[in-house]
N, C-alpha and C. Protein backbone atom coordinates (compact mmCIF):
# COMPACT_ATOMS: atom_id res chain seq x y z
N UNK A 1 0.04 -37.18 -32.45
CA UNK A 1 -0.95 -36.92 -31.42
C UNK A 1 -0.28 -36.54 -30.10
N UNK A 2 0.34 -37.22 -29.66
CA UNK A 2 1.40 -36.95 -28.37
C UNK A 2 1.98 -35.77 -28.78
N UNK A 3 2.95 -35.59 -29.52
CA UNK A 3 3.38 -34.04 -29.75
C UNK A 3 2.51 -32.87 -29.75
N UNK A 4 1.16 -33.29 -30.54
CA UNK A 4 0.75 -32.32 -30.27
C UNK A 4 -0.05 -31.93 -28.97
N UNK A 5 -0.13 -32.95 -28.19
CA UNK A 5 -0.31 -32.50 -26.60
C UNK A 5 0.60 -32.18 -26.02
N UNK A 6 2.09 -32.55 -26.04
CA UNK A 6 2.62 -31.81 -25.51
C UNK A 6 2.88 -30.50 -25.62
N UNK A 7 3.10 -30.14 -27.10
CA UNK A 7 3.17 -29.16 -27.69
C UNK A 7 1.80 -27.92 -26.41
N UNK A 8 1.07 -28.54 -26.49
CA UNK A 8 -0.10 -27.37 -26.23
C UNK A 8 -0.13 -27.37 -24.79
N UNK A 9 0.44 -28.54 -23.89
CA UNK A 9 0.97 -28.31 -22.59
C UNK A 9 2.07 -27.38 -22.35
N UNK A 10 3.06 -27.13 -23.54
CA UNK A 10 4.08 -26.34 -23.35
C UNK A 10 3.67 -25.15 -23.44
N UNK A 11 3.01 -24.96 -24.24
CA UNK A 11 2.52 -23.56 -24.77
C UNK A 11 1.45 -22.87 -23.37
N UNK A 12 1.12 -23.86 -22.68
CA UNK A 12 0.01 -23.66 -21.66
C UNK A 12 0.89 -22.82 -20.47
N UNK A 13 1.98 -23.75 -20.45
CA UNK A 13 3.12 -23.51 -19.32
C UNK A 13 3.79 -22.48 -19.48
N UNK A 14 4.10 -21.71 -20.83
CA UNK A 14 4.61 -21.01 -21.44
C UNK A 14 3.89 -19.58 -21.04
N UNK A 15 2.53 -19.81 -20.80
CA UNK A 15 1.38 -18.74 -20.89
C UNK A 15 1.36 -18.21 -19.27
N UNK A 16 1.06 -19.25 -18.87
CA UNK A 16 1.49 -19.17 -17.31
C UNK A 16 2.55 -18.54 -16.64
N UNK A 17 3.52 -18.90 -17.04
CA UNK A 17 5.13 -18.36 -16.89
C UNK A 17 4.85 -17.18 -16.68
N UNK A 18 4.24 -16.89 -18.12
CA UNK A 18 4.14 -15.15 -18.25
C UNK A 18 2.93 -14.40 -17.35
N UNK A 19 2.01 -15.16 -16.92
CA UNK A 19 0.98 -14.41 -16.10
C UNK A 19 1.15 -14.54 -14.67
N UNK A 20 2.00 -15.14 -14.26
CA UNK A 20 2.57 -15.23 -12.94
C UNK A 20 4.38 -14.02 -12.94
N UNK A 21 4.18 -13.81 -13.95
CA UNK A 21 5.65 -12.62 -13.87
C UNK A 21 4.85 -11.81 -13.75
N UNK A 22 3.41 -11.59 -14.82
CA UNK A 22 2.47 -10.55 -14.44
C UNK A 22 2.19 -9.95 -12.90
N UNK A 23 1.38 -11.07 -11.96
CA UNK A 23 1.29 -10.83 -11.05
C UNK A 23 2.13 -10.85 -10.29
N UNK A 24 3.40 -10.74 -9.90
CA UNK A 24 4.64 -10.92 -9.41
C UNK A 24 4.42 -9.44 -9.40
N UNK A 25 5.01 -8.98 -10.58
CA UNK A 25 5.01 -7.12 -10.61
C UNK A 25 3.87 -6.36 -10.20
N UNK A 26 2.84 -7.16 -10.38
CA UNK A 26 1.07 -6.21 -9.92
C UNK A 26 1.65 -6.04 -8.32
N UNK A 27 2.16 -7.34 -7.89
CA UNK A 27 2.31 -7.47 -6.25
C UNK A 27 2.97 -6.18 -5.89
N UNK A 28 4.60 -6.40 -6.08
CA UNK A 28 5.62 -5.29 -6.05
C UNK A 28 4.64 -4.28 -6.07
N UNK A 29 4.33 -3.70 -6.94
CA UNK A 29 3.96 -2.23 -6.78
C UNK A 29 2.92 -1.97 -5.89
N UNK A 30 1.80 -3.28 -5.47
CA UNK A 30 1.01 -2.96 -4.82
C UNK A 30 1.75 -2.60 -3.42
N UNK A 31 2.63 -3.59 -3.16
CA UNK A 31 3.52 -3.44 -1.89
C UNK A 31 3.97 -2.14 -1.51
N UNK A 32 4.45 -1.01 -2.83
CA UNK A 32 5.02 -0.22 -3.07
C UNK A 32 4.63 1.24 -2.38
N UNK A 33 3.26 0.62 -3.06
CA UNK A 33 2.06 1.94 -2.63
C UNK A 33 1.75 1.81 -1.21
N UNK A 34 1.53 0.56 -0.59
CA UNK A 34 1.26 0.01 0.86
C UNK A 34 2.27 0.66 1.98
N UNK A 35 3.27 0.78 1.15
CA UNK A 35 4.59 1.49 1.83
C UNK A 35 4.59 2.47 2.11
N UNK A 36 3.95 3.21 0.88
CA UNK A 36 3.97 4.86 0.88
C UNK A 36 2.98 5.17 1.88
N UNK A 37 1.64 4.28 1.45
CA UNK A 37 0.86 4.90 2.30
C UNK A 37 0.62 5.10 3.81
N UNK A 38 1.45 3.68 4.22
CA UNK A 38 1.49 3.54 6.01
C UNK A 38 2.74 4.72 5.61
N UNK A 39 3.52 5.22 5.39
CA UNK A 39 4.51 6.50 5.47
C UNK A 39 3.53 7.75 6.09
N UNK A 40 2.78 7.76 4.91
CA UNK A 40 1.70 8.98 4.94
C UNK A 40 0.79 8.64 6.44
N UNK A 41 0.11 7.37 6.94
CA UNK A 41 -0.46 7.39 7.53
C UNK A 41 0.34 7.80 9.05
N UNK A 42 1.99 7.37 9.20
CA UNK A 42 2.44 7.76 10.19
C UNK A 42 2.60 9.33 10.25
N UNK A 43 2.97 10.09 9.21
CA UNK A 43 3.27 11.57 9.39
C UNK A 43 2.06 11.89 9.58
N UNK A 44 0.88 11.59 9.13
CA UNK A 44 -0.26 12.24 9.65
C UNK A 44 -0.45 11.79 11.36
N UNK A 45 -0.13 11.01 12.05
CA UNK A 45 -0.73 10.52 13.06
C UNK A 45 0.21 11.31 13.93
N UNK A 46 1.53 11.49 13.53
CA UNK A 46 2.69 12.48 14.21
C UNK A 46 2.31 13.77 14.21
N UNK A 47 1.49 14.53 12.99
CA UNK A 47 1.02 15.68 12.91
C UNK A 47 -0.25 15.73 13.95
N UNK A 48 -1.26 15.19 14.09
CA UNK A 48 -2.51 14.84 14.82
C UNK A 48 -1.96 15.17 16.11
N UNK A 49 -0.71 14.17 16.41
CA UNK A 49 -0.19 14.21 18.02
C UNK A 49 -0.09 14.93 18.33
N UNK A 50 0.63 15.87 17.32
CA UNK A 50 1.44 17.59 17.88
C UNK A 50 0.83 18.50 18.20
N UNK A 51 -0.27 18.23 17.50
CA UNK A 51 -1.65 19.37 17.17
C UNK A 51 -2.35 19.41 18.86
N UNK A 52 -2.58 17.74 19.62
CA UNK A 52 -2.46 18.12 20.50
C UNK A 52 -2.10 18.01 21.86
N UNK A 53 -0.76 18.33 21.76
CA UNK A 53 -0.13 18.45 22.77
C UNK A 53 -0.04 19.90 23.63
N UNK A 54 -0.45 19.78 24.68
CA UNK A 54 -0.26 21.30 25.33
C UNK A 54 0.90 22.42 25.01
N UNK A 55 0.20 23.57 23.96
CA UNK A 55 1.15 24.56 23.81
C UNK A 55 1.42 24.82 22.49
N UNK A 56 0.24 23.96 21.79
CA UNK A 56 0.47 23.92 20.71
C UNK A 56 -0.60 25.26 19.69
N UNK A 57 0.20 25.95 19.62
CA UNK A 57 -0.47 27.44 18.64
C UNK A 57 -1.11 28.40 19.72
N UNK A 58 -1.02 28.14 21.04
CA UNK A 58 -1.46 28.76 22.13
C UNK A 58 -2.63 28.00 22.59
N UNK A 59 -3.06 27.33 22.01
CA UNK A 59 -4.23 26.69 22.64
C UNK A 59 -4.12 24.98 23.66
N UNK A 60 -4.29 25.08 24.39
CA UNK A 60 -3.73 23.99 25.57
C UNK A 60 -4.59 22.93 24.89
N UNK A 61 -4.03 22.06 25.41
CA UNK A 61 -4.81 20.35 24.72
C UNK A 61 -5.73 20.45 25.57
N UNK A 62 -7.07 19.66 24.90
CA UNK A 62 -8.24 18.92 25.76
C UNK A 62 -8.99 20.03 25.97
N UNK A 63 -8.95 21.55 25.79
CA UNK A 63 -9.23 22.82 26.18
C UNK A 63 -10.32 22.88 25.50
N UNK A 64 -11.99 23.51 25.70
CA UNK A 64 -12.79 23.73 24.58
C UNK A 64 -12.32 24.88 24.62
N UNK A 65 -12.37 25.14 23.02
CA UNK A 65 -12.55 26.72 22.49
C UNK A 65 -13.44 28.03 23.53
N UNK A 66 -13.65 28.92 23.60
CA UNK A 66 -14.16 30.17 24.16
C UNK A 66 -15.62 30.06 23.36
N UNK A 67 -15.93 29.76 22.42
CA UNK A 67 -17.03 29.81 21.52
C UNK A 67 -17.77 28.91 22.42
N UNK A 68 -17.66 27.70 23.15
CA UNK A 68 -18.09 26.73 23.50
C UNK A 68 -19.33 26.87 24.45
């Protein structure tokens, strides 16, 4: 009787082990992508800036268009 509780505590612990390595790696990669994406979110916010800064493609910052 005892063995076989332990037995099925081990096996429990055993199961666990493995679903916590699971989420260990889900993490990592989520991290991974989190990385990439604040990457992406800075080159876009650097592109945004440039776009407008005075002088940029001929058209002065803050300027409305002629259509306006």
């Amino acid at each position: 009787m005892i063995e076989k509780r332990l037995e099925n505590i081990e096996t429990k612990i055993s199961y666990q082990e493995d679903q916590i390595d699971e989420l260990n790696k889900t993490i990592y990669q989520q991290q991974q992508k989190l990385e990439r994406l604040e990457a992406i979110c800075a080159s876009l916010a650097r592109h945004i800036q440039s776009m407008t800064e005075p002088g940029h493609e001929g058209i002065p910052a803050n300027e409305k268009p002629p259509h306006y």
